[in-house]
C-alpha atoms as a PDB file:
ATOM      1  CA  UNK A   1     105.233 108.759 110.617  1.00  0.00           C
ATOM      2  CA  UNK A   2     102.140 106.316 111.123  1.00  0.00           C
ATOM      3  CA  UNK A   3      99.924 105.457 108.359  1.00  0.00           C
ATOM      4  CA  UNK A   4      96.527 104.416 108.501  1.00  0.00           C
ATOM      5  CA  UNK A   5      95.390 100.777 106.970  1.00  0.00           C
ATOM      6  CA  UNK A   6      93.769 103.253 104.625  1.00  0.00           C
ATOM      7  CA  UNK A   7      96.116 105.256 103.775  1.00  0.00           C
ATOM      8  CA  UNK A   8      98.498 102.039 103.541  1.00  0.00           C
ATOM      9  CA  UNK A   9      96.561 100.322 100.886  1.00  0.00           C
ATOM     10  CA  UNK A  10      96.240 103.703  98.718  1.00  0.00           C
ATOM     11  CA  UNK A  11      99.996 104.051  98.722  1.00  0.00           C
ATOM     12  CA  UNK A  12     100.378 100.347  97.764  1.00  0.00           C
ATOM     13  CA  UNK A  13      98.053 100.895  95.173  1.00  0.00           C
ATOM     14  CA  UNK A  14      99.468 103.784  93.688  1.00  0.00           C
ATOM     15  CA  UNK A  15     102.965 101.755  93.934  1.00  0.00           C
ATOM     16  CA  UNK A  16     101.585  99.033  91.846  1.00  0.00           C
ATOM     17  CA  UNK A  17      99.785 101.907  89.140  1.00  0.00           C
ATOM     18  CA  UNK A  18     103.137 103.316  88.891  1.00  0.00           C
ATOM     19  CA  UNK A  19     105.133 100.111  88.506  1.00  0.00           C
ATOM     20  CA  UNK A  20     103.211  98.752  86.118  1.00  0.00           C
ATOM     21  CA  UNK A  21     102.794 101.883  83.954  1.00  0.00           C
ATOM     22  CA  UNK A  22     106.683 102.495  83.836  1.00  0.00           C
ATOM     23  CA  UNK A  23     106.927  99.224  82.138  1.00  0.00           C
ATOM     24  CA  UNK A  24     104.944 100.411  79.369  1.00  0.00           C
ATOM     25  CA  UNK A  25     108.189 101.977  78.009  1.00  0.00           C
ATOM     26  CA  UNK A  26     110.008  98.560  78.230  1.00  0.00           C
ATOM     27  CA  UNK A  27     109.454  97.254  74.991  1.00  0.00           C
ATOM     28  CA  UNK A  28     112.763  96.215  73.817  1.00  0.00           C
ATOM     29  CA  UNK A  29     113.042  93.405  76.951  1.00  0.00           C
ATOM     30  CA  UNK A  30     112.272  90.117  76.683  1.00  0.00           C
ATOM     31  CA  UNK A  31     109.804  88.371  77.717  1.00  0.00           C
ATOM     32  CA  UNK A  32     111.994  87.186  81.235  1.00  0.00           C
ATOM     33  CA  UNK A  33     113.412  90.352  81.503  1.00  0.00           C
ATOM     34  CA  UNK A  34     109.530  92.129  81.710  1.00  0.00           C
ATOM     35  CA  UNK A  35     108.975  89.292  84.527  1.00  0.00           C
ATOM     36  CA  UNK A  36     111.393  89.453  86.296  1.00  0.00           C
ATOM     37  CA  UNK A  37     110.678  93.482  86.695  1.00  0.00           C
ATOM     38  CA  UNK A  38     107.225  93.077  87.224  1.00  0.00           C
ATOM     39  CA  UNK A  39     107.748  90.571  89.588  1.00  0.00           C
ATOM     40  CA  UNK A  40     110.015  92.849  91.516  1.00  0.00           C
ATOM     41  CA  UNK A  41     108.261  95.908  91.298  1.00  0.00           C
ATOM     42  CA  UNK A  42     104.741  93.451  92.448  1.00  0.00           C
ATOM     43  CA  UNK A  43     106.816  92.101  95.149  1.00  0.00           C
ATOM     44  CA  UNK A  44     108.589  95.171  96.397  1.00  0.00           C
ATOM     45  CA  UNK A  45     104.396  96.585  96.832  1.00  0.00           C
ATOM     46  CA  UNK A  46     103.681  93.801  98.554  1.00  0.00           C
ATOM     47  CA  UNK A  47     106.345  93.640 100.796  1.00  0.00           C
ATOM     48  CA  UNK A  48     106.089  97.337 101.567  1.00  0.00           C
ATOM     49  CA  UNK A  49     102.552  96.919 102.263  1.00  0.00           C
ATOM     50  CA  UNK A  50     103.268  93.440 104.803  1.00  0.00           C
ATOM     51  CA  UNK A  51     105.914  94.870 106.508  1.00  0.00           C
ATOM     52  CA  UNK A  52     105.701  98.627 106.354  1.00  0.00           C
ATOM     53  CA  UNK A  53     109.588  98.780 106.620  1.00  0.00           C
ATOM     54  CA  UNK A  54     112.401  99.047 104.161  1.00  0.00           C
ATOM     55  CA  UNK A  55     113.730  95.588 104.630  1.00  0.00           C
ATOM     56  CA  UNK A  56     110.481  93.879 103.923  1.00  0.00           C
ATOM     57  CA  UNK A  57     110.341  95.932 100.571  1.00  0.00           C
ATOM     58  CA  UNK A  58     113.861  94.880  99.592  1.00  0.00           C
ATOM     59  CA  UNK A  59     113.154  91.367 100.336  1.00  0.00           C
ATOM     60  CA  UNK A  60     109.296  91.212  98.526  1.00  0.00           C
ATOM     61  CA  UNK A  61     110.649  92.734  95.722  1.00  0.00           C
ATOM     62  CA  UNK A  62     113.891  90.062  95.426  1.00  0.00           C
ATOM     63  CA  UNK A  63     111.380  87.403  95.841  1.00  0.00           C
ATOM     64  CA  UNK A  64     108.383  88.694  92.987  1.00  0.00           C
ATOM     65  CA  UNK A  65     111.974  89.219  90.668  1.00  0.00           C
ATOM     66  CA  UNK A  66     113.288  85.164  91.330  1.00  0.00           C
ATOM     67  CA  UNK A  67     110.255  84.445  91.071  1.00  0.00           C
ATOM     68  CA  UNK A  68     109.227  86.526  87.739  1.00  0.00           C
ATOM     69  CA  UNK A  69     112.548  85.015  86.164  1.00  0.00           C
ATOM     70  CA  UNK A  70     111.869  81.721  86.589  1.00  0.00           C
ATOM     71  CA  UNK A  71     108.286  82.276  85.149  1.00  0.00           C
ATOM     72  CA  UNK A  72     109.365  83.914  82.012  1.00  0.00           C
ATOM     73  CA  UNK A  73     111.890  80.925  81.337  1.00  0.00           C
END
C-alpha cells in the first residue's frame, strides 16, 4: 500500500498525538524513565515517517530512547 506525502505526515502526526497522550497516564516514572519513552515513541514517528519501513521505525525509536535516557540523567 502507497501513501501519499499527505497522507504520510497525517499518520505521523497522529503517531506523535497518540504517543504523547498515552504518557499522560505515566505519572509514577521518573523523570529518565518519561524520556527515555518519549524519546522512543518521538523517534519511532520519525523514523516511520523517514523511512516508511519497519526497520527505520525500530531503529528511530532506539535512537529518540538512548537518546531520551541520557537527557533525563
Amino acid at each position: 500500500m502507497k501513501f501519499t506525502r499527505q497522507a504520510k505526515a497525517v499518520l505521523t502526526i497522529a503517531a506523535i498525538v497518540t504517543t504523547v497522550s498515552s504518557l499522560t497516564a505515566c505519572d509514577g516514572m521518573t523523570r529518565r524513565q518519561r524520556d527515555t519513552a518519549i524519546g522512543a515513541g518521538v523517534g519511532g514517528a520519525a523514523g516511520a515517517a523517514i523511512g516508511g519501513n519497519a526497520l527505520s521505525t525500530v531503529g528511530g525509536a532506539a535512537a529518540g530512547g538512548l537518546i531520551g535516557n541520557q537527557v533525563g540523567k
